[in-house]
PDB file of N, CA and C in Angstrom:
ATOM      1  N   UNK A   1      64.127  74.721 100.563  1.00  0.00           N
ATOM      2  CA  UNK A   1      64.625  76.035 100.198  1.00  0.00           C
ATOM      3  C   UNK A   1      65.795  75.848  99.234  1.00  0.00           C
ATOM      4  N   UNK A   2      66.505  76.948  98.303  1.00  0.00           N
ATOM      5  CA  UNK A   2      67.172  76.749  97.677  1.00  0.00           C
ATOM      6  C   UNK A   2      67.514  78.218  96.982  1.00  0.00           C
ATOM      7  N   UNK A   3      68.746  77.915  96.293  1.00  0.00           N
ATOM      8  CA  UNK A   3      68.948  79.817  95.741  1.00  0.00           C
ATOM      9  C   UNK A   3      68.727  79.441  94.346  1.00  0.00           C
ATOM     10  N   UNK A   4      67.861  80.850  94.248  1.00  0.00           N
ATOM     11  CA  UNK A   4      67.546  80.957  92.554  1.00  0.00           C
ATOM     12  C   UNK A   4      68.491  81.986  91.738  1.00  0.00           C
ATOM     13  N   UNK A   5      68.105  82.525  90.661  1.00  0.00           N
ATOM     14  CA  UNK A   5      68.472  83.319  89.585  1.00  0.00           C
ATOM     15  C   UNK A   5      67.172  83.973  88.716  1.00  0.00           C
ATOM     16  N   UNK A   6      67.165  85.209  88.415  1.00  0.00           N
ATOM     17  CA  UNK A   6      66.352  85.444  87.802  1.00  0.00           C
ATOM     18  C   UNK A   6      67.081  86.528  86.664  1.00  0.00           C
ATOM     19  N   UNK A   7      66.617  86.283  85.472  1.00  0.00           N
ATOM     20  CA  UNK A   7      67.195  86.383  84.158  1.00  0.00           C
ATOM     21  C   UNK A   7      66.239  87.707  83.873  1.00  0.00           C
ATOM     22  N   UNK A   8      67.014  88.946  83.292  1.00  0.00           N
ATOM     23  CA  UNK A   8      66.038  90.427  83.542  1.00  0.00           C
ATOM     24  C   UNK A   8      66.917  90.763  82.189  1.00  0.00           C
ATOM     25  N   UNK A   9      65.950  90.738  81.035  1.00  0.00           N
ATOM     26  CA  UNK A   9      66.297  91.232  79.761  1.00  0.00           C
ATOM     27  C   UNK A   9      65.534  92.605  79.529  1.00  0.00           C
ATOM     28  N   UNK A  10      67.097  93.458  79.008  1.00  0.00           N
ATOM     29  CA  UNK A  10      66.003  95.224  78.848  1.00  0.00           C
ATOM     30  C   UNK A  10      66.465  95.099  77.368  1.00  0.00           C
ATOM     31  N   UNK A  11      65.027  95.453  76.647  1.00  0.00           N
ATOM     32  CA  UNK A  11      65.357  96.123  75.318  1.00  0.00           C
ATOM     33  C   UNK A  11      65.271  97.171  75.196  1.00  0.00           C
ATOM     34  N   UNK A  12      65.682  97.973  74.342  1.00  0.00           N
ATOM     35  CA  UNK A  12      65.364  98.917  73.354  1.00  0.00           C
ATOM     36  C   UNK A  12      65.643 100.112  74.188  1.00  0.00           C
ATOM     37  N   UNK A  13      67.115  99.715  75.179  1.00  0.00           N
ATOM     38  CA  UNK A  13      67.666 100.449  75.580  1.00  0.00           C
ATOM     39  C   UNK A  13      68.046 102.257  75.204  1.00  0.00           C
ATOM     40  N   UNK A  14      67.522 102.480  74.007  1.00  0.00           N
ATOM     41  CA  UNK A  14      67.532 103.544  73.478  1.00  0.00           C
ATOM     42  C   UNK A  14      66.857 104.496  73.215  1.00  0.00           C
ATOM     43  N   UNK A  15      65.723 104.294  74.364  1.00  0.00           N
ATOM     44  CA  UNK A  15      64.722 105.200  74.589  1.00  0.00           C
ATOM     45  C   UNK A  15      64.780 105.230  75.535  1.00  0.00           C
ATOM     46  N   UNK A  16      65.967 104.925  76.446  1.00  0.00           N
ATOM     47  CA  UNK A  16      65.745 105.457  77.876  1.00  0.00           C
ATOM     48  C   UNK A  16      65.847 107.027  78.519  1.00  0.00           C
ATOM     49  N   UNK A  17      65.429 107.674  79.521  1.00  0.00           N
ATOM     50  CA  UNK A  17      65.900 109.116  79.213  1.00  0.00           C
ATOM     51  C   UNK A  17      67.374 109.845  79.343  1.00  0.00           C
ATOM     52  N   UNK A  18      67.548 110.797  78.440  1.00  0.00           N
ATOM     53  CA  UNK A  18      68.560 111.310  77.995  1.00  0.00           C
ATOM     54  C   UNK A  18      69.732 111.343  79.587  1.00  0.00           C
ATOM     55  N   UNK A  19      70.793 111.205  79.454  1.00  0.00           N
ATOM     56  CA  UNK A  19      71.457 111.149  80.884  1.00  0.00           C
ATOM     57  C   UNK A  19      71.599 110.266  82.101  1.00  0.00           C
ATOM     58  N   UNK A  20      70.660 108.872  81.189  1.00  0.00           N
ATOM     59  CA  UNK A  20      70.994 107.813  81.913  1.00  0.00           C
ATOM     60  C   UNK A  20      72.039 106.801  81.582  1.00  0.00           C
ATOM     61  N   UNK A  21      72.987 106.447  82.626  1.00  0.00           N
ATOM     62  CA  UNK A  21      74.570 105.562  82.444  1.00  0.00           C
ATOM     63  C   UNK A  21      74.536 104.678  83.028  1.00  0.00           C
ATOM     64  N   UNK A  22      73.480 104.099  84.183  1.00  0.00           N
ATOM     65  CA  UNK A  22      73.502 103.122  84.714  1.00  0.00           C
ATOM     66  C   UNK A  22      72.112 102.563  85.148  1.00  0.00           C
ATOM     67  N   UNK A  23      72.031 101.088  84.801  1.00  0.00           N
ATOM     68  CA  UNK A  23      70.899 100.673  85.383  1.00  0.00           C
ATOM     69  C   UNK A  23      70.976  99.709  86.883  1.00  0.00           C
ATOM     70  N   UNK A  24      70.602 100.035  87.305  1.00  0.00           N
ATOM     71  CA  UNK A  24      71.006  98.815  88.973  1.00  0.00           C
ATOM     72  C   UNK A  24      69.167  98.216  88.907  1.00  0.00           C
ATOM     73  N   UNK A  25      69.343  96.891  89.243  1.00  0.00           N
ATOM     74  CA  UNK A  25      68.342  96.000  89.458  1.00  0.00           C
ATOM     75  C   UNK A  25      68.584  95.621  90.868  1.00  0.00           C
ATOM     76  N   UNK A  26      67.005  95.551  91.574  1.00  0.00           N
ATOM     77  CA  UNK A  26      66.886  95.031  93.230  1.00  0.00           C
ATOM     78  C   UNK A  26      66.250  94.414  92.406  1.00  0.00           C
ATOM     79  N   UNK A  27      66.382  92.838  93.586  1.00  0.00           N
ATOM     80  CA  UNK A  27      65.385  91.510  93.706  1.00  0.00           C
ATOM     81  C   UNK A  27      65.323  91.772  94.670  1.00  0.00           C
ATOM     82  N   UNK A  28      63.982  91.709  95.523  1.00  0.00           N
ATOM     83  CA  UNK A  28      63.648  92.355  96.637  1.00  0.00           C
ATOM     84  C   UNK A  28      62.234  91.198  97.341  1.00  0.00           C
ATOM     85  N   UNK A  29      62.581  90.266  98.366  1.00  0.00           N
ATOM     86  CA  UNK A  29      62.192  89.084  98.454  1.00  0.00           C
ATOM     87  C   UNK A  29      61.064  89.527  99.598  1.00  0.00           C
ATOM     88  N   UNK A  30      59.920  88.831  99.556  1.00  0.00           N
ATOM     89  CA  UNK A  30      58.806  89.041 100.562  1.00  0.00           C
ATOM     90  C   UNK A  30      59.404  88.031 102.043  1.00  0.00           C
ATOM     91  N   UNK A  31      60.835  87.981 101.962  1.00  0.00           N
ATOM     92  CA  UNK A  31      61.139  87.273 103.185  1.00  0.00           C
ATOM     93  C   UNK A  31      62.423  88.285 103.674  1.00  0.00           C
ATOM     94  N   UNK A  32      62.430  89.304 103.103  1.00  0.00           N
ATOM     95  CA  UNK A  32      63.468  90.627 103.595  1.00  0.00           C
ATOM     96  C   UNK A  32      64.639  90.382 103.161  1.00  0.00           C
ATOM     97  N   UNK A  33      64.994  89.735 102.470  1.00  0.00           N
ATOM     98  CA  UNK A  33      66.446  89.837 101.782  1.00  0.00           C
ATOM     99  C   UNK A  33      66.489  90.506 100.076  1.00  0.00           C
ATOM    100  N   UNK A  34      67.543  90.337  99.686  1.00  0.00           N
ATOM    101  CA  UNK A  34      67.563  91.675  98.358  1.00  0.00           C
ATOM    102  C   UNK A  34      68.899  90.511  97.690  1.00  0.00           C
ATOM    103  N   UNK A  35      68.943  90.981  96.741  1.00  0.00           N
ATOM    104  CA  UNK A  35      70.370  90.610  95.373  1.00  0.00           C
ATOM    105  C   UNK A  35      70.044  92.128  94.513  1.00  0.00           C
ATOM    106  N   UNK A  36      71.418  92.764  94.094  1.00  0.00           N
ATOM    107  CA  UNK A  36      71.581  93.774  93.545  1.00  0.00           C
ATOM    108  C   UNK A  36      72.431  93.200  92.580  1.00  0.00           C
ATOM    109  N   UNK A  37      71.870  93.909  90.889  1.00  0.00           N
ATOM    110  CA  UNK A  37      73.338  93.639  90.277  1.00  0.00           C
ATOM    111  C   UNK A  37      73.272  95.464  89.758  1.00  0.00           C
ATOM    112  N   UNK A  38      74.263  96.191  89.202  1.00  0.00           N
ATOM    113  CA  UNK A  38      74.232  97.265  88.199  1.00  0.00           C
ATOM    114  C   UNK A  38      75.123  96.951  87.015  1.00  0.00           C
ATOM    115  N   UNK A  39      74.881  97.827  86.014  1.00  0.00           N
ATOM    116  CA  UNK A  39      76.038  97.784  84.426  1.00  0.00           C
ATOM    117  C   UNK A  39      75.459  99.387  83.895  1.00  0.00           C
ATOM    118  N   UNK A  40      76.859  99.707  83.766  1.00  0.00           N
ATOM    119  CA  UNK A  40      76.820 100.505  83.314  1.00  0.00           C
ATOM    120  C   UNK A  40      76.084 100.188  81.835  1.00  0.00           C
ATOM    121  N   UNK A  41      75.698 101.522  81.396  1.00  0.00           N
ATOM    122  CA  UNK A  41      75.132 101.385  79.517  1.00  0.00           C
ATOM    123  C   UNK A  41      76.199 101.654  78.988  1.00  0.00           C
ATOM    124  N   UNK A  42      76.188 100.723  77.687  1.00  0.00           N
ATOM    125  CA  UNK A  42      77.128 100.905  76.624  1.00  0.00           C
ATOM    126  C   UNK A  42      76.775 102.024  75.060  1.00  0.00           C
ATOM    127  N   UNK A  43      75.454 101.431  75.396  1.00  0.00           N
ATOM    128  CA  UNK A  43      74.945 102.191  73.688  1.00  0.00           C
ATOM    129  C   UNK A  43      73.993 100.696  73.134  1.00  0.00           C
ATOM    130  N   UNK A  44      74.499  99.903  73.804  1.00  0.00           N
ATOM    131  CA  UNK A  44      74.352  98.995  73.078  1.00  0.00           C
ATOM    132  C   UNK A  44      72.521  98.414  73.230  1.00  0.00           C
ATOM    133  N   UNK A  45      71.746  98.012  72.277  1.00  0.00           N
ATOM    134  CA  UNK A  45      69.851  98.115  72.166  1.00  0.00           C
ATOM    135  C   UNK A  45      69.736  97.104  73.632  1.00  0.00           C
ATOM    136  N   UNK A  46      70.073  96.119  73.858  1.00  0.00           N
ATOM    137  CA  UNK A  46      69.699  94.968  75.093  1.00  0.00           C
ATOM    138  C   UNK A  46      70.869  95.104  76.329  1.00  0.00           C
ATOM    139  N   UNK A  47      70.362  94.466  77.198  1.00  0.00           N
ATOM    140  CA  UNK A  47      71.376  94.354  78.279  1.00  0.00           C
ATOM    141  C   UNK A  47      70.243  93.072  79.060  1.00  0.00           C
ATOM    142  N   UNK A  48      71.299  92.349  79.870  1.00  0.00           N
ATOM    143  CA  UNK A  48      70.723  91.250  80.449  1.00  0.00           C
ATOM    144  C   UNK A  48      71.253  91.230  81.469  1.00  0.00           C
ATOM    145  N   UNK A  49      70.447  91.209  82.356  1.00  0.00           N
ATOM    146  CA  UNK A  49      71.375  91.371  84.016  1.00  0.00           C
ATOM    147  C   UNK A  49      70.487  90.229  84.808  1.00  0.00           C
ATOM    148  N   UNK A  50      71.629  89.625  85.595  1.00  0.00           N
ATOM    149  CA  UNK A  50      71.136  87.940  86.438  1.00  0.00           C
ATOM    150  C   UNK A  50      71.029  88.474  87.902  1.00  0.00           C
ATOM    151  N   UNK A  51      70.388  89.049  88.870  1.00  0.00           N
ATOM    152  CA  UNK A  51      70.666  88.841  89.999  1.00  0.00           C
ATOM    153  C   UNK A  51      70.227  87.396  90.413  1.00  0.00           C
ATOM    154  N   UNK A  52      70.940  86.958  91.568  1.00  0.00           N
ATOM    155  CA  UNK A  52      70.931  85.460  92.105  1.00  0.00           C
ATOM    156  C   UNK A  52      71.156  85.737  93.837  1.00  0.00           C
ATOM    157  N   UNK A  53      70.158  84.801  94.518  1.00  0.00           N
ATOM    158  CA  UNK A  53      70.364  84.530  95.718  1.00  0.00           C
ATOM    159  C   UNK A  53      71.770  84.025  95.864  1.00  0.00           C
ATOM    160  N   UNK A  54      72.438  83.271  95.346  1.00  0.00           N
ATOM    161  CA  UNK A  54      73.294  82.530  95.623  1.00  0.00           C
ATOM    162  C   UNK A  54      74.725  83.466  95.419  1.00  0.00           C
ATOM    163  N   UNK A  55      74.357  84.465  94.854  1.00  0.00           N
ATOM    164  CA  UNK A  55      75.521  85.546  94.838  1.00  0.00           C
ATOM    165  C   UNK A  55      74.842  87.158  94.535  1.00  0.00           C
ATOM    166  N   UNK A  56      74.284  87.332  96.067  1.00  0.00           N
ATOM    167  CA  UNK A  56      73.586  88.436  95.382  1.00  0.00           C
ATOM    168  C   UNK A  56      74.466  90.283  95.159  1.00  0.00           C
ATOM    169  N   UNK A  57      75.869  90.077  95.312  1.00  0.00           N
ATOM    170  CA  UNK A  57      76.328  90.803  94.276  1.00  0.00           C
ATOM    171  C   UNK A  57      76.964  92.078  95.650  1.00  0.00           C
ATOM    172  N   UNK A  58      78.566  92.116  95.388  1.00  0.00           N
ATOM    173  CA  UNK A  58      79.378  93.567  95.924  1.00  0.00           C
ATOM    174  C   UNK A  58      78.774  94.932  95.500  1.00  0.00           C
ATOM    175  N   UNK A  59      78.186  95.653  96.049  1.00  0.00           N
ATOM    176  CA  UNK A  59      77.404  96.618  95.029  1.00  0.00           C
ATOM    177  C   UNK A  59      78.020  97.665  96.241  1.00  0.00           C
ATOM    178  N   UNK A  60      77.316  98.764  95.319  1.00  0.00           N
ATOM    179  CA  UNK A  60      77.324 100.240  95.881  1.00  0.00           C
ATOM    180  C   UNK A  60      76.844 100.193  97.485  1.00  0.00           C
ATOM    181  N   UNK A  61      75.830  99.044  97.874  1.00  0.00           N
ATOM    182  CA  UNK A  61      75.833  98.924  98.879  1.00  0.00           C
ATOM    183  C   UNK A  61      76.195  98.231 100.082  1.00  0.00           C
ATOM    184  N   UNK A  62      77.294  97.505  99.508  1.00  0.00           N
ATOM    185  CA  UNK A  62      78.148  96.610 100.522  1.00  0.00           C
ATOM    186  C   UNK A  62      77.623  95.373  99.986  1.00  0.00           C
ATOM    187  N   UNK A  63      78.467  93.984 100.535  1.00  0.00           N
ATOM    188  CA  UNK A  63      78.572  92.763 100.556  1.00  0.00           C
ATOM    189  C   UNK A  63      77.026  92.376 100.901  1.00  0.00           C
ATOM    190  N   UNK A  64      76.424  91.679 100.259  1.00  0.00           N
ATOM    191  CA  UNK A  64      74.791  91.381 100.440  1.00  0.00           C
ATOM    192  C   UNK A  64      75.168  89.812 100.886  1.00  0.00           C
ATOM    193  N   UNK A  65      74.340  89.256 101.962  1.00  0.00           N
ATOM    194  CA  UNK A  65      74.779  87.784 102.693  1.00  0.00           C
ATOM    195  C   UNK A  65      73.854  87.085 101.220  1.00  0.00           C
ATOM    196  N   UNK A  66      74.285  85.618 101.078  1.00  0.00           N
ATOM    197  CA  UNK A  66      73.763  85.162  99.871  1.00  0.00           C
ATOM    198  C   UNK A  66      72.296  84.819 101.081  1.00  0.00           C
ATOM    199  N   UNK A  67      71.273  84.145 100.487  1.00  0.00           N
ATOM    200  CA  UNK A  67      70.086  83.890 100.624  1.00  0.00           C
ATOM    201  C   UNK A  67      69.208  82.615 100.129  1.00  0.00           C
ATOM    202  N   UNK A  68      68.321  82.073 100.820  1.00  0.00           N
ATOM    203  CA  UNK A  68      67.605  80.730  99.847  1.00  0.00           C
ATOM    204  C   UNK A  68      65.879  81.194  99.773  1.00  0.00           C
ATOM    205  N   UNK A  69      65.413  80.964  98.838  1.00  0.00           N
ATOM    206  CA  UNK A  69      64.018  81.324  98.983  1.00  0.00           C
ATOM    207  C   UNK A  69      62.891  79.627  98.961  1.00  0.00           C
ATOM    208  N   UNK A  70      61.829  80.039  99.271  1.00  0.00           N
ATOM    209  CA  UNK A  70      61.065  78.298  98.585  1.00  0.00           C
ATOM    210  C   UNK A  70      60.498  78.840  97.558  1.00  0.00           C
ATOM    211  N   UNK A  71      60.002  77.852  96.912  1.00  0.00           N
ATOM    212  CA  UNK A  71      59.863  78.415  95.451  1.00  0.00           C
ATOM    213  C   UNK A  71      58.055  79.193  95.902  1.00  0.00           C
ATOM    214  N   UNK A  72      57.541  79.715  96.674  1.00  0.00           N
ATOM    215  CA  UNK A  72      56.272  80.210  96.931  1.00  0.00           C
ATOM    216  C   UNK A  72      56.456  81.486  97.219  1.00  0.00           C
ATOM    217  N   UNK A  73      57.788  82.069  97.855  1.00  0.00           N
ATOM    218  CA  UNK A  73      58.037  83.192  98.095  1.00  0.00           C
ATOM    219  C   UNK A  73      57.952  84.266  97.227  1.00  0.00           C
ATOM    220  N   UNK A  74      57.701  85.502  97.107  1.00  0.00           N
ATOM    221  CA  UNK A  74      57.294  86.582  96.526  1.00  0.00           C
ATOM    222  C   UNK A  74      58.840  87.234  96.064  1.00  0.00           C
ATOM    223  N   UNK A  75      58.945  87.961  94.635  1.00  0.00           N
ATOM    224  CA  UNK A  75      60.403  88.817  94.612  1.00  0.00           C
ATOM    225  C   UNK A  75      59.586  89.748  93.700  1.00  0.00           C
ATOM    226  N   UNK A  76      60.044  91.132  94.292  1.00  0.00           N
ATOM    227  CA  UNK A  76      59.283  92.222  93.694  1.00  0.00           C
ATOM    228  C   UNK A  76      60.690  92.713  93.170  1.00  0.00           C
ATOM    229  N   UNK A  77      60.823  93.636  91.142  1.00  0.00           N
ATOM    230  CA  UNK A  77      62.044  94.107  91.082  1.00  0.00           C
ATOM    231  C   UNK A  77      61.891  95.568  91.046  1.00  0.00           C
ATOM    232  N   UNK A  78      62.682  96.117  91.368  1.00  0.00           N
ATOM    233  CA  UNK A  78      63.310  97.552  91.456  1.00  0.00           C
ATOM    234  C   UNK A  78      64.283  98.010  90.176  1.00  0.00           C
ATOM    235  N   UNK A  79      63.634  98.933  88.981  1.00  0.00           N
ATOM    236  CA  UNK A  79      65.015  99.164  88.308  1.00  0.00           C
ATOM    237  C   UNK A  79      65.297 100.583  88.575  1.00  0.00           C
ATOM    238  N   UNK A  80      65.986 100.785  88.447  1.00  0.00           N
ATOM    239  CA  UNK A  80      66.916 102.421  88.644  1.00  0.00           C
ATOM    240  C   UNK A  80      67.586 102.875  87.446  1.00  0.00           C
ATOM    241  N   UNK A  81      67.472 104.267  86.891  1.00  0.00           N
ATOM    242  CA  UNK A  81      68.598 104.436  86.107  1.00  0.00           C
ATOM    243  C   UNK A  81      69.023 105.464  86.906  1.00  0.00           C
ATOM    244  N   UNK A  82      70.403 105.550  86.649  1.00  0.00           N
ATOM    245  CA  UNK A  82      70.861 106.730  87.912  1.00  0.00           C
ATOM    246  C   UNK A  82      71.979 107.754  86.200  1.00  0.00           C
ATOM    247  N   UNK A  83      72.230 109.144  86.408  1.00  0.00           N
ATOM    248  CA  UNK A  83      72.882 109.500  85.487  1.00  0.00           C
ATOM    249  C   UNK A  83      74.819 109.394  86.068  1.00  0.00           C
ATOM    250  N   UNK A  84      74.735 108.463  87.063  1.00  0.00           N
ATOM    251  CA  UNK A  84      76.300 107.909  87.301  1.00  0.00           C
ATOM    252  C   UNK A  84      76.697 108.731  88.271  1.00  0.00           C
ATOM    253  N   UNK A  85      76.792 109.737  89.141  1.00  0.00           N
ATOM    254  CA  UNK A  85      77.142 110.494  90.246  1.00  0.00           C
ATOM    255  C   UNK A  85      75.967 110.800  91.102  1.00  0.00           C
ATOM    256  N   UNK A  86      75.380 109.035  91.554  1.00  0.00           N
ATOM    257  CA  UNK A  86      74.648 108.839  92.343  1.00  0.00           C
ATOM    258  C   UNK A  86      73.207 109.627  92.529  1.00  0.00           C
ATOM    259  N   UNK A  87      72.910 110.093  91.310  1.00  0.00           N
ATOM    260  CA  UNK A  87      71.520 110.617  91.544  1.00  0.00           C
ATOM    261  C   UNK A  87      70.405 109.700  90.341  1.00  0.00           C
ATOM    262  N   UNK A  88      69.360 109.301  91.192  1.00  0.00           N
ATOM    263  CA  UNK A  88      68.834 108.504  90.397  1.00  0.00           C
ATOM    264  C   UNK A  88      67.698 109.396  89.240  1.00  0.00           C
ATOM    265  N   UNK A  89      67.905 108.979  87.905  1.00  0.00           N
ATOM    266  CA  UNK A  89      66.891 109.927  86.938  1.00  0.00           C
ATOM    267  C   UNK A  89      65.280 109.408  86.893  1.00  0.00           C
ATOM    268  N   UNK A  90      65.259 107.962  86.677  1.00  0.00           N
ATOM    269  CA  UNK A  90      64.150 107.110  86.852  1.00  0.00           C
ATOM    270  C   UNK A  90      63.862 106.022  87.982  1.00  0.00           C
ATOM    271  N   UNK A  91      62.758 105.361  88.233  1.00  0.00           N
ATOM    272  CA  UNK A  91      62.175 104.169  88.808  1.00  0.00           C
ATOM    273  C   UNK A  91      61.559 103.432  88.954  1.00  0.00           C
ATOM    274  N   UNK A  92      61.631 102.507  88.461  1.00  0.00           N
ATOM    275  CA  UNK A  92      60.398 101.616  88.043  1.00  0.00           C
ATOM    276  C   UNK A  92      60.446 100.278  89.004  1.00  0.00           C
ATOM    277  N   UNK A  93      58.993  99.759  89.437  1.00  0.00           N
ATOM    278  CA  UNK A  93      58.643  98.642  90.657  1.00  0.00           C
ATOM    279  C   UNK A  93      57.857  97.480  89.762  1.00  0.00           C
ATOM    280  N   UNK A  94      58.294  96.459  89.440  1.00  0.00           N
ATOM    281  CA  UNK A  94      57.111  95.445  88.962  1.00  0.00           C
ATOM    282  C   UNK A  94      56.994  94.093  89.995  1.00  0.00           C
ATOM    283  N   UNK A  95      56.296  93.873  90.270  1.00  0.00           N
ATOM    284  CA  UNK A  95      56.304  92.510  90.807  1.00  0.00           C
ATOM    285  C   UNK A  95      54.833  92.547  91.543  1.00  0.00           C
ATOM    286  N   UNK A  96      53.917  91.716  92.127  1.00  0.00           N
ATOM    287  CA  UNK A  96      55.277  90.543  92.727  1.00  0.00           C
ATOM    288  C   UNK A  96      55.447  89.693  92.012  1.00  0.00           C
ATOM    289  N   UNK A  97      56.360  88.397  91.896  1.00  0.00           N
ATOM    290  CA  UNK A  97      56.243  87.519  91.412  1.00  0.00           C
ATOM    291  C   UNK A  97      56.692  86.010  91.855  1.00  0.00           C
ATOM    292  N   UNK A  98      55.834  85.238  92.070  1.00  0.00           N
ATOM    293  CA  UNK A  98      56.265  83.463  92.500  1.00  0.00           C
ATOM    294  C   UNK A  98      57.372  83.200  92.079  1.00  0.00           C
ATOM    295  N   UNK A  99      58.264  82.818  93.077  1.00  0.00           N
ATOM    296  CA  UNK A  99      59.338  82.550  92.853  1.00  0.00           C
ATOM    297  C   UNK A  99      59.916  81.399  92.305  1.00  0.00           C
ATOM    298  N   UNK A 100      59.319  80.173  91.915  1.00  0.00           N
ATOM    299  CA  UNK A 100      58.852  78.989  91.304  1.00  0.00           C
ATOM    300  C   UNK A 100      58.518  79.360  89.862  1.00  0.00           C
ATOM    301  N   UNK A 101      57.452  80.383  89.686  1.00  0.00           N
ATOM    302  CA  UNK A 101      57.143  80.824  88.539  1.00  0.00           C
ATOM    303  C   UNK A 101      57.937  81.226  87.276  1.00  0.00           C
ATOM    304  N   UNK A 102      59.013  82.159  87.923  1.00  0.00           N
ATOM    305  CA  UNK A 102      60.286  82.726  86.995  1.00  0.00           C
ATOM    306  C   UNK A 102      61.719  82.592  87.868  1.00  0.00           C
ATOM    307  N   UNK A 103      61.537  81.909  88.553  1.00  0.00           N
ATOM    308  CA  UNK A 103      63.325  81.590  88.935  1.00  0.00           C
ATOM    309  C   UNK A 103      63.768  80.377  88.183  1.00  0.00           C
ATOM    310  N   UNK A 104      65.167  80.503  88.134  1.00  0.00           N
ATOM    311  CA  UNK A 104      65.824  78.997  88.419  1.00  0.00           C
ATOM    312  C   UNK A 104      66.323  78.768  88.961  1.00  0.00           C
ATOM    313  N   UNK A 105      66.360  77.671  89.392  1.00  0.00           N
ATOM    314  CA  UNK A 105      67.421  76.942  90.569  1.00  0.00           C
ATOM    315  C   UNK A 105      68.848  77.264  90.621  1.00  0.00           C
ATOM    316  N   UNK A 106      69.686  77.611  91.071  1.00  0.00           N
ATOM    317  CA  UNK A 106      71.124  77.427  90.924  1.00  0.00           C
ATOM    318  C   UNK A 106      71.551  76.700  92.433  1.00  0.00           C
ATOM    319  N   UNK A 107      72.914  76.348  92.161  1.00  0.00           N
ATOM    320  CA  UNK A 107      73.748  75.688  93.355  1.00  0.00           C
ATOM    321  C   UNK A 107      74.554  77.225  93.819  1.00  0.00           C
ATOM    322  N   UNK A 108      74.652  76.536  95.326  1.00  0.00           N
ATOM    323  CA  UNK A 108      74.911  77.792  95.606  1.00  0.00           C
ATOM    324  C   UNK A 108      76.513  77.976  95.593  1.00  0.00           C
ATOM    325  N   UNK A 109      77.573  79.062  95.679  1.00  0.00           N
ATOM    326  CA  UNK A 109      79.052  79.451  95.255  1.00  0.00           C
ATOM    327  C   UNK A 109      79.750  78.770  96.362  1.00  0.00           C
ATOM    328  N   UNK A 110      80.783  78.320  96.499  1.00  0.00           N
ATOM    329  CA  UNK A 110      81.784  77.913  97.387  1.00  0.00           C
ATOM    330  C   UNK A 110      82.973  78.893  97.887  1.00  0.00           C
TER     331      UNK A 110
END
C-alpha cells in the first residue's frame, strides 16, 4: 500500500456556467476514504488541482485522516462548481479509475 496523488487539469475554464466561483474536487476511493481539494476561480483559462492520499486536504468538510491505497484500488472523481455561498450550480462524476493507472506515488507528510 502506499499514498498517491492524482494531477486534475481543467481547461477552458471559460465556459463554465455563468455564476460559478469555485470548483471543489472529491477523490473518492472504492475502499471508503475521500481527499478533497477546492480553488476558488480566478478568470484565469486552466486550473490544476492535486488531491493526494497523503494529505487529503482541511476543507469545508473538516480534517480528512490521510489514507494509502494499492495500486488496484478504484478512485472515482467528483467535480462541483458551487456559485460560493454554498450552493452547488453543477456536477460532474467520472471514474472509475485504477489507481496504478493514473496515480503517483508520493511519500507520505510528517
Amino acid at each position: 500500500m502506499a499514498y498517491w496523488e492524482f494531477d486534475l487539469t481543467f481547461t477552458n475554464l471559460g465556459a463554465l456556467p455563468e455564476g460559478s466561483l469555485v470548483l471543489v474536487v472529491r477523490a473518492m476511493s472504492s475502499t471508503g476514504f475521500e481527499a478533497v481539494r477546492f480553488e476558488m476561480l480566478s478568470g484565469s483559462e486552466s486550473l490544476t488541482l492535486i488531491p493526494s492520499t497523503a494529505d487529503p486536504g482541511g476543507t469545508i468538510l473538516g480534517d480528512l485522516p490521510t489514507f494509502e491505497l494499492d495500486a488496484s484500488d478504484e478512485v472515482w472523481f467528483t467535480v462541483m462548481l458551487s456559485n460560493g455561498s454554498n450552493t452547488m450550480t453543477n456536477l460532474y462524476s467520472i471514474g472509475p479509475y485504477t489507481v496504478g493507472d493514473v496515480g503517483t506515488e508520493v511519500a507520505p507528510e510528517l
